[in-house]
Protein backbone atom coordinates (compact mmCIF):
# COMPACT_ATOMS: atom_id res chain seq x y z
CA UNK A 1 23.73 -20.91 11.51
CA UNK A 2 22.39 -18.26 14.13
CA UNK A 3 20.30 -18.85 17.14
CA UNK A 4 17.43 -17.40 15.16
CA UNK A 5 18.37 -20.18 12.31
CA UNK A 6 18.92 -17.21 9.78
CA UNK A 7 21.41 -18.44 7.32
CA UNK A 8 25.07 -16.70 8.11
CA UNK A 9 25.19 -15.52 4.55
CA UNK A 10 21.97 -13.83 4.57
CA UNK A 11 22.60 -12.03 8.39
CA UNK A 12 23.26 -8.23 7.90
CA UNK A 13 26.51 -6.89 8.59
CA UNK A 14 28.19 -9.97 9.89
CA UNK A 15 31.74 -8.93 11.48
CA UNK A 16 34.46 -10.87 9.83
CA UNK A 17 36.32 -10.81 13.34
CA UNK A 18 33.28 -12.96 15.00
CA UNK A 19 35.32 -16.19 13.95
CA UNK A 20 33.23 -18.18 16.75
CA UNK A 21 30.08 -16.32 16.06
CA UNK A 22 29.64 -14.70 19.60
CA UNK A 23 26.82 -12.48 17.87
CA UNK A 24 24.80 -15.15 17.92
CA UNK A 25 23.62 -15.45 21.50
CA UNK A 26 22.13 -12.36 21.53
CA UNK A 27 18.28 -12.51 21.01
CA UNK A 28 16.47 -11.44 17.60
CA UNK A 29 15.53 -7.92 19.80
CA UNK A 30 19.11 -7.46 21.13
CA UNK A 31 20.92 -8.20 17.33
CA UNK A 32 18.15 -5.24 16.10
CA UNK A 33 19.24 -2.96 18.56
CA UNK A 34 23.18 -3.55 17.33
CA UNK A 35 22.85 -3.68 13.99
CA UNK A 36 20.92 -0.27 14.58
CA UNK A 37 24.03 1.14 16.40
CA UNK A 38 26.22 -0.40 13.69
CA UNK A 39 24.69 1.47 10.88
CA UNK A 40 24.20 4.64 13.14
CA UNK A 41 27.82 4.91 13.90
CA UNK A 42 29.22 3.42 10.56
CA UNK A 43 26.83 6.20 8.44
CA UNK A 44 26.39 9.16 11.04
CA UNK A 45 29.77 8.98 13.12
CA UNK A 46 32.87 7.72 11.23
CA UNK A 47 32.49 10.90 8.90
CA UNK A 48 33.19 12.83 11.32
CA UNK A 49 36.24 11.37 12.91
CA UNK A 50 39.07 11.95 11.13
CA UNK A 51 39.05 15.61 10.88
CA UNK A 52 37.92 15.58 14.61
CA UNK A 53 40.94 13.66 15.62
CA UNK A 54 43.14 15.80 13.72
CA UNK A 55 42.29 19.06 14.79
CA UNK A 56 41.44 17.51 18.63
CA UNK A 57 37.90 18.99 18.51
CA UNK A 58 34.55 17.39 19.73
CA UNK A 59 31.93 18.94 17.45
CA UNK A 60 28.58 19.96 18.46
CA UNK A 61 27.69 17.60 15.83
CA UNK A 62 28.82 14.66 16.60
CA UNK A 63 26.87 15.06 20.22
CA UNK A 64 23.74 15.90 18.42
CA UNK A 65 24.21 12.87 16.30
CA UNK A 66 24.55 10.81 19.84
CA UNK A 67 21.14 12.47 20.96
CA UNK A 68 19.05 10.94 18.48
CA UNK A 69 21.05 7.54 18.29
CA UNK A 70 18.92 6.00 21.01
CA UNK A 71 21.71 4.53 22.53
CA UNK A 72 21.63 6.85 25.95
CA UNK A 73 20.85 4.98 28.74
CA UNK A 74 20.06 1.25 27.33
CA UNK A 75 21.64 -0.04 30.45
CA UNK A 76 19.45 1.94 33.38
CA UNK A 77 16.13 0.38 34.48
CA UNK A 78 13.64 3.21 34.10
CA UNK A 79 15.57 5.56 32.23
CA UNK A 80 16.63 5.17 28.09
CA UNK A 81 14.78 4.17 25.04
CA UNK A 82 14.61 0.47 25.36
CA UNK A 83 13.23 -0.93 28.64
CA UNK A 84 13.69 -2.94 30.58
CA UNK A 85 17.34 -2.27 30.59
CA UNK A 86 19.46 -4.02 28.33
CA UNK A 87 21.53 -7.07 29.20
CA UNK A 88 25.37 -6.66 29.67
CA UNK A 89 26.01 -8.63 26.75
CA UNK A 90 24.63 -6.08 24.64
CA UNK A 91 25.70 -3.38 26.66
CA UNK A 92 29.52 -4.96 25.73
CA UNK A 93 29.32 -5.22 22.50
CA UNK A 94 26.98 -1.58 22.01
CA UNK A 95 30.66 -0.41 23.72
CA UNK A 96 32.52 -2.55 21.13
CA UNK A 97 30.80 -1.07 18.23
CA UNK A 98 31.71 2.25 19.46
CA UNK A 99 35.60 1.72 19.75
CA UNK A 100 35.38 -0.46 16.86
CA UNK A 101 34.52 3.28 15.37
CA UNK A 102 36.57 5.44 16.71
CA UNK A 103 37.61 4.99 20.35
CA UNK A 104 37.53 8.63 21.37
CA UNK A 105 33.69 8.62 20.50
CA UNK A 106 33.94 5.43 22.69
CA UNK A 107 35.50 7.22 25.15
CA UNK A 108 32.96 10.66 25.47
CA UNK A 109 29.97 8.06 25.72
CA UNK A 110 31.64 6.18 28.01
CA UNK A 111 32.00 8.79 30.31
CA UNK A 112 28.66 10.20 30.27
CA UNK A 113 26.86 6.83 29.83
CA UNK A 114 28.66 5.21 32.25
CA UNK A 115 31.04 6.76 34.90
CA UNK A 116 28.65 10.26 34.95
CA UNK A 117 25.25 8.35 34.68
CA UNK A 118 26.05 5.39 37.22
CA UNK A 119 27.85 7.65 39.58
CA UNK A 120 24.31 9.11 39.95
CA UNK A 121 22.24 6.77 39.55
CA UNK A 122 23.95 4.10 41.94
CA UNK A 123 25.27 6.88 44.27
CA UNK A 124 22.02 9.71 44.47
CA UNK A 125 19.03 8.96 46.39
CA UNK A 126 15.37 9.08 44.61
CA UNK A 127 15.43 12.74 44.18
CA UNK A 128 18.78 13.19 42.86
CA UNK A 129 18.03 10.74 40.50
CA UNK A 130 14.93 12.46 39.10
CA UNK A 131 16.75 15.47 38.88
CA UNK A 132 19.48 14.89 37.07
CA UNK A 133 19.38 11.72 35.23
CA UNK A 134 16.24 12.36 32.93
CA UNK A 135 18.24 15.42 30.52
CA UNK A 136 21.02 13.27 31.08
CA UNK A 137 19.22 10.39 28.99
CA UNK A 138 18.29 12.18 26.45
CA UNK A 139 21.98 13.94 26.23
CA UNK A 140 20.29 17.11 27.07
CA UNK A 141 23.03 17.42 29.79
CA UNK A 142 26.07 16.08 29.00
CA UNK A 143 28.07 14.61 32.51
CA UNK A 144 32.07 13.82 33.59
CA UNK A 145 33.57 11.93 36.32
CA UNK A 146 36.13 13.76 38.25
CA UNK A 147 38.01 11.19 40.57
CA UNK A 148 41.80 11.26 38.84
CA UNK A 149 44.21 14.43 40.63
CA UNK A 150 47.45 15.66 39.21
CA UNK A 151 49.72 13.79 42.07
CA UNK A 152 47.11 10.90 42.50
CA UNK A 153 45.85 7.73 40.11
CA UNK A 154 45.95 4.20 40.95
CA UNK A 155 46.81 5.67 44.56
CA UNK A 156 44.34 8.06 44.58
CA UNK A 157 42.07 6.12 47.52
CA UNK A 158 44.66 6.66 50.05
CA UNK A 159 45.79 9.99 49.14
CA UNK A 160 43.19 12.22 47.62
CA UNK A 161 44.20 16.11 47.81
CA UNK A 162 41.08 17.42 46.99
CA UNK A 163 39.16 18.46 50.28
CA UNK A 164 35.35 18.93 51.07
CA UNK A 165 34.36 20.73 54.03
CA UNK A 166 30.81 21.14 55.15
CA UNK A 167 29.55 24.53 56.05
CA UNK A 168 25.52 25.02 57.33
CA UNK A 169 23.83 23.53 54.07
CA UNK A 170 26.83 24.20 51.76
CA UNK A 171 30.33 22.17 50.97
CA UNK A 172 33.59 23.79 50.03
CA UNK A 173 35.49 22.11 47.97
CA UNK A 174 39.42 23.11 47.60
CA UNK A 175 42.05 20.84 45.20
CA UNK A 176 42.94 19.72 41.66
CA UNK A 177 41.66 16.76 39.13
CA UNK A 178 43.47 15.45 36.16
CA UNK A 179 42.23 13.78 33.10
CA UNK A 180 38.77 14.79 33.42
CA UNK A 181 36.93 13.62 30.30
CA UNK A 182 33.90 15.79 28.88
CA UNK A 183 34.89 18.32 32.04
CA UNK A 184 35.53 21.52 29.78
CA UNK A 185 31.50 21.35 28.73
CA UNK A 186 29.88 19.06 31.13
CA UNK A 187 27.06 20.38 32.49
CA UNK A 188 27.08 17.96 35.86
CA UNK A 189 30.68 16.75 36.95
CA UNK A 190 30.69 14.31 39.78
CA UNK A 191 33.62 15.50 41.90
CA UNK A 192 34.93 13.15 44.27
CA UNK A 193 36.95 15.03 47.62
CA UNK A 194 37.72 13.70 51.16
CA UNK A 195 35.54 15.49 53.78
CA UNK A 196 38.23 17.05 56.06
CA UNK A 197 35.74 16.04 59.20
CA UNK A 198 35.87 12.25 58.83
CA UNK A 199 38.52 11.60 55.91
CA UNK A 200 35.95 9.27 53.81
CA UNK A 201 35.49 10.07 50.56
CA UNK A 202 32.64 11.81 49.42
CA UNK A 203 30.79 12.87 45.43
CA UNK A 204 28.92 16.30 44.81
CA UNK A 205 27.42 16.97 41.07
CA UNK A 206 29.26 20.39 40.21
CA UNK A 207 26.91 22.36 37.54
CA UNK A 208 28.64 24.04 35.04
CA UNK A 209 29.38 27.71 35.76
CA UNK A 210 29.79 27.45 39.59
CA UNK A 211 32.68 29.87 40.98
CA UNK A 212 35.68 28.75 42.08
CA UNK A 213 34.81 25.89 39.30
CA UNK A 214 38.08 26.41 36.42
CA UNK A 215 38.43 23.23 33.79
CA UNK A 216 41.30 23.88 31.26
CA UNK A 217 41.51 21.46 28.44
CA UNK A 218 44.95 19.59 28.32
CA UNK A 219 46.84 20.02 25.19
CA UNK A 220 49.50 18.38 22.58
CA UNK A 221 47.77 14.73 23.39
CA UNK A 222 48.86 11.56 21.05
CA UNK A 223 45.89 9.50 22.09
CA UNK A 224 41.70 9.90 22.08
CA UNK A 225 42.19 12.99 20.74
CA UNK A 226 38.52 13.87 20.30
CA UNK A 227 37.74 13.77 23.70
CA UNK A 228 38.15 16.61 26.03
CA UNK A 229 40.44 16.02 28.95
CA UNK A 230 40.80 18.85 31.50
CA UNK A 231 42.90 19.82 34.34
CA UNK A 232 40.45 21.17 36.93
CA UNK A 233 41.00 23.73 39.79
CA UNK A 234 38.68 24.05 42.36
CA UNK A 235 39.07 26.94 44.47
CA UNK A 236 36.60 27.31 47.28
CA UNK A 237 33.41 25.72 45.23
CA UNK A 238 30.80 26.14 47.05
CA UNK A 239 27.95 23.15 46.56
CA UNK A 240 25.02 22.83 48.72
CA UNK A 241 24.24 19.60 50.14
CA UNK A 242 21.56 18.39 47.85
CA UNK A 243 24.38 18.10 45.43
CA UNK A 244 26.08 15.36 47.57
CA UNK A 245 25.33 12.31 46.18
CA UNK A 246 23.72 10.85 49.08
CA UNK A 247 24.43 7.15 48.80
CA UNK A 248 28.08 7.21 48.39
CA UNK A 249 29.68 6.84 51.94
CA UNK A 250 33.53 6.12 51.20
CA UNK A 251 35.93 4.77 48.86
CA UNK A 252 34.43 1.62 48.89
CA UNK A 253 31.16 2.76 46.68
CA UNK A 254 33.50 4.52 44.20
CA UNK A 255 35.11 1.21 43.72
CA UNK A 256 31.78 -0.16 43.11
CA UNK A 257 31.61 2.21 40.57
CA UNK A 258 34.93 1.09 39.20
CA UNK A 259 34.26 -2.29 39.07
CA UNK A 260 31.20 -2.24 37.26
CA UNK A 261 32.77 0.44 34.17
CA UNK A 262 36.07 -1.50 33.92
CA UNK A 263 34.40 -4.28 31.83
CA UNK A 264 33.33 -1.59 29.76
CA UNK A 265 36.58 -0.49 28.79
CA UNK A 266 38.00 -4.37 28.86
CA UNK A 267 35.08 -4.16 25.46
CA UNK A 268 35.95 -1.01 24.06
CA UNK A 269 39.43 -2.61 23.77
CA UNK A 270 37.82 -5.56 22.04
CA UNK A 271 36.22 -2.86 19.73
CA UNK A 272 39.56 -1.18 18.80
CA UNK A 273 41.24 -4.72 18.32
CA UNK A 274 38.44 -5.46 15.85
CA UNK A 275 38.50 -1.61 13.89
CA UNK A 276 42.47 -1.74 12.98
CA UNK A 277 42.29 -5.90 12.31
CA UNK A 278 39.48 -5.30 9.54
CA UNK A 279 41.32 -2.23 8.45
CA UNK A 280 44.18 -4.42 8.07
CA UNK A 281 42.19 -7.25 6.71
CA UNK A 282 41.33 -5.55 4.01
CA UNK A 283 44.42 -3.60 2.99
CA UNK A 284 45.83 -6.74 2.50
CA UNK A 285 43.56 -8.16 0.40
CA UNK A 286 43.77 -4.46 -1.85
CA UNK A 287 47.49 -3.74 -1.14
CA UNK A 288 49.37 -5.17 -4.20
CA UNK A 289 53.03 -5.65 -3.81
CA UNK A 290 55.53 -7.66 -6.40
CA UNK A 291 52.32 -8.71 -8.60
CA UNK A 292 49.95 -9.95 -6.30
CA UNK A 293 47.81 -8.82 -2.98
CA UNK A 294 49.95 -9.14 0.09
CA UNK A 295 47.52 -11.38 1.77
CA UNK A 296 48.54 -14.21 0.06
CA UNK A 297 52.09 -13.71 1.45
CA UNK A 298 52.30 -16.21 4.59
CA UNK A 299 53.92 -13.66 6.75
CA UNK A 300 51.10 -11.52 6.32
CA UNK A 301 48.74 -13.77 6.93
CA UNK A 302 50.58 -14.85 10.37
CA UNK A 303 49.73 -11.32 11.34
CA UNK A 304 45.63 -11.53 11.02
CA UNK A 305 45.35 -15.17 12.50
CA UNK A 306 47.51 -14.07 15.48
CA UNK A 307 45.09 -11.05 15.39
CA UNK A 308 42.26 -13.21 15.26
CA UNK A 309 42.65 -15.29 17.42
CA UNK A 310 43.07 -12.31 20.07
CA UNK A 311 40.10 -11.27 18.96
CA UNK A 312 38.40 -14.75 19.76
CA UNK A 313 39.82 -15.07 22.57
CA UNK A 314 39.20 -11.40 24.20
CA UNK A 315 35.67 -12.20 23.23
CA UNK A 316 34.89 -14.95 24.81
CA UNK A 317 36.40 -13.82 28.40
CA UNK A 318 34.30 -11.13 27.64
CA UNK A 319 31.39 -12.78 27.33
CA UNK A 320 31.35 -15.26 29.86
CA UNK A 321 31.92 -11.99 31.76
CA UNK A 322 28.62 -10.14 30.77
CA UNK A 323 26.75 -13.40 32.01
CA UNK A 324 28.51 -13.33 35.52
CA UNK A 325 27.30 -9.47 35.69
CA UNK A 326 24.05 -10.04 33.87
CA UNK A 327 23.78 -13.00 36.98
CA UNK A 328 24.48 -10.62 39.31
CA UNK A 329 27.44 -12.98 40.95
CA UNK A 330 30.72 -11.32 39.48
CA UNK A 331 33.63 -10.19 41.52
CA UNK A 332 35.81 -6.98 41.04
CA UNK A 333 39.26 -9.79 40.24
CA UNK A 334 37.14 -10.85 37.01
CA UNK A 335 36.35 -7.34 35.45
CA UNK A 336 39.99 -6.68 36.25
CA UNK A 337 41.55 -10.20 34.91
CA UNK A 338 39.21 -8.81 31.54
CA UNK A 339 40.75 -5.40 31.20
CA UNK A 340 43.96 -6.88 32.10
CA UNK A 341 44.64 -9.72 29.42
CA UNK A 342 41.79 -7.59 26.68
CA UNK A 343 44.02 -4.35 27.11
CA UNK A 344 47.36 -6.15 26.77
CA UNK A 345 45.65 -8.10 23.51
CA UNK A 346 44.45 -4.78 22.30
CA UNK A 347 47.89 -3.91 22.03
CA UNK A 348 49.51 -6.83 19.82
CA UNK A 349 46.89 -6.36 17.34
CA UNK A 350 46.90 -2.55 17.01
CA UNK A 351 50.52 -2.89 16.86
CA UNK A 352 50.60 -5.89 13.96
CA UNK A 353 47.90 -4.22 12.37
CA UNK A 354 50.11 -1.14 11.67
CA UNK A 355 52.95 -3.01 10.33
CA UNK A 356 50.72 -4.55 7.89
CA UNK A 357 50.33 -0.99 6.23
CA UNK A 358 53.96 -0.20 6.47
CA UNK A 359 54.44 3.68 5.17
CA UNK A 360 50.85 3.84 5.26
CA UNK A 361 50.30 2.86 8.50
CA UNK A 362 51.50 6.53 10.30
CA UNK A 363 49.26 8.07 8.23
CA UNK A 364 45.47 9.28 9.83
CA UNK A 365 44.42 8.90 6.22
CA UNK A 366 44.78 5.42 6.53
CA UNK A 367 42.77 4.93 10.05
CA UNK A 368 44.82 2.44 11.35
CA UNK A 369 47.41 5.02 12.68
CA UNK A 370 44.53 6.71 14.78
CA UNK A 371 43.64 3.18 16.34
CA UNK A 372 47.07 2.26 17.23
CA UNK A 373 48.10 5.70 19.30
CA UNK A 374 44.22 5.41 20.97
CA UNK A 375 44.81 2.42 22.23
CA UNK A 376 47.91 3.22 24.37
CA UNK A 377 45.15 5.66 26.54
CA UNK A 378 42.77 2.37 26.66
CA UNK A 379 45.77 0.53 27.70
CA UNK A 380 46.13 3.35 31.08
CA UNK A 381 42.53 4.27 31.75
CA UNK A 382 40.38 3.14 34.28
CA UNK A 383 43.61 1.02 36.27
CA UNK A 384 46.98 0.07 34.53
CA UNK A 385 47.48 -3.12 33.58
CA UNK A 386 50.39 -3.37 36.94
CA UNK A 387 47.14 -2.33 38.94
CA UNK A 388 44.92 -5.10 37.22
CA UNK A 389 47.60 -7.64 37.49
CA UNK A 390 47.76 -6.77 41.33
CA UNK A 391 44.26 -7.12 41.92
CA UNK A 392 44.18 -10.43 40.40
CA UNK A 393 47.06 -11.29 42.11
CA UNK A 394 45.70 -10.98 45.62
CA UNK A 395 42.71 -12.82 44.66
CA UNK A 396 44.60 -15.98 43.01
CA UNK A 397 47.00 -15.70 46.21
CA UNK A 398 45.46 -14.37 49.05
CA UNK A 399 48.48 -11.97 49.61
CA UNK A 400 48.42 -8.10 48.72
CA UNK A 401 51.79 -7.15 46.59
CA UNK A 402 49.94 -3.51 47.34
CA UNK A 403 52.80 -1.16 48.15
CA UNK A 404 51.74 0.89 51.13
């Protein structure tokens, strides 16, 4: 039975991979809203995919499709279709429907939704808020995050290349980024540089078009091919100072950022565990090898419990998570534990869930193939697992293993 006492068999679109029925604590009003994702994505988006991921194309589309989903900005008080905002719980598992899609399409909303959108809305002041956040809600204005640089990732903080100074009313920023998602269309990129006067770190919202501005899409990728990553150059950008994000005052509030995405991409792992284990579910039960479907063979079957139970497990770390944030008491250790153990799950299952097709299994025709490369990006993004694993190692400790 559901909280809502509606008979299991008679609940639309139960996942098979909710073994412990974690779908169940969200309200009648939350379940609505994901079941309305669900069918959005399974009828509207998965289409599309395939032939996006093969040719490594976003298509106007697919973002048009996004602007009437009504899934931009659920989680921003005052801004979004559904207010108030939406609980973390459903914010996780609106994430883990996406990558349970197609992880790429995770991936583009993720940046816009979240790192774009909360860079601005937790870092601008009132103004900057009204003025860029409204046509980013509707999708009207489509946002990246630009903190990554070519020589700096998980030691970016200490060493960031890319240089603001100010001039009158105007900044000049100088320097490189790397892996910039949604940053060869983006209308708004939030660039992150270190102002040259006091070495803290500083964000500015760079408009599409400004000179000195070049974003060249990076090629020959294995992984979330849909998205768009760029390689940007910034060559004496000019940006006045009502593009500096006014609230952000050093590294410390990009970690803030950070810390409250990374759960995000701890259930967008979730989501991709889930995609290639139903995939795999049910090849096995259609697959028919020496007379008989191979999920009756107990090998096979060893591969969806131990699958399963990732799943299960994944999911409820994850949700014990969104209650800590929804409470308002988590700490940065806990998002990364989640991302940690949930990216390193994510793995085994994408990885078992390929063997299960054999042959078939390398082929995009298939889907499963797409889900297991994807996941190796999850698996990097938004701090390694060695960075993770360090974090929650000077927390459990109370020594830094930190080099430098």
């Amino acid at each position: 039975m559901t909280s809502n006492n509606t008979p299991l068999a008679q609940l639309d679109d139960q996942l098979t991979a909710d073994f412990y029925l974690y779908e169940s604590l969200l309200s009648d009003e939350e379940r609505k809203i994901l079941l309305k994702a669900r069918s959005f994505l399974r009828d509207e988006i998965k289409p599309l995919v395939n032939e996006a991921w093969g040719k490594g194309e976003l298509p106007q589309e697919m973002i048009g499709k996004f602007r009437g989903s009504g899934l931009n900005a659920l989680g921003y008080e005052g801004y979004g279709e559904h207010q108030p905002a939406i609980s973390h719980m459903l914010g996780g598992m609106l994430a883990m429907e996406l990558s349970r899609v197609d992880a790429s399409c995770a991936t583009f909303f993720g940046v816009h939704n979240g790192l774009g959108f909360y860079s601005i809305y937790y870092g601008g002041d009132q103004e900057q808020r009204d003025r860029f956040l409204p046509a980013m809600a509707t999708m009207e204005k489509i946002a990246a995050f630009a903190l990554t640089e070519p020589l700096g990732g998980s030691d970016v903080s200490g060493g960031m290349r890319t240089t603001a100074k100010r001039e009158g009313d105007t900044w000049v920023l100088n320097g490189a980024k790397k892996w910039i998602g949604n940053a060869t269309f983006a209308e708004y990129v939030v660039v992150f540089a270190r102002d040259v006067e006091d070495n803290k770190v500083k964000a500015f919202v760079v408009e599409k078009g400004t000179p000195g501005f070049e974003p060249v899409k990076i090629e020959g990728k294995i992984a979330l091919r849909i998205v768009q990553n760029a390689e940007i150059t910034l060559t004496d950008v000019r940006v006045p100072e009502t593009n500096r994000l006014q609230n952000m005052k050093g590294f410390r509030d990009v970690a803030e950022i950070l810390r409250q995405t990374r759960s995000g991409v701890a259930w967008q792992a979730l989501g991709v565990m889930i995609g290639a284990y139903e995939l795999a579910l049910d090849y096995a039960k259609q697959r028919i090898a020496f007379g008989r479907p191979i999920a009756k063979f107990q090998l096979v079957q060893d591969l969806l419990v131990k699958s399963v139970g990732n799943i299960t497990a994944s999911w409820g770390m994850l949700v014990q998570l969104a209650r800590l944030q929804d409470q308002g008491v988590f700490r940065d250790e806990q998002s990364a534990l989640a991302k940690d153990f949930v990216a390193a799950r994510m793995r085994e299952v994408v990885a078992w869930s390929r063997e299960l097709f054999g042959g078939n299994g390398i082929v995009l025709e298939y889907d499963v193939a797409r889900f297991f490369s994807d996941a190796e990006a999850l698996y990097s993004y938004e701090g390694t697992h060695q960075m993770q694993t360090l974090i929650v190692g000077k927390s459990i400790t109370g020594h830094s293993a930190f080099v430098g």
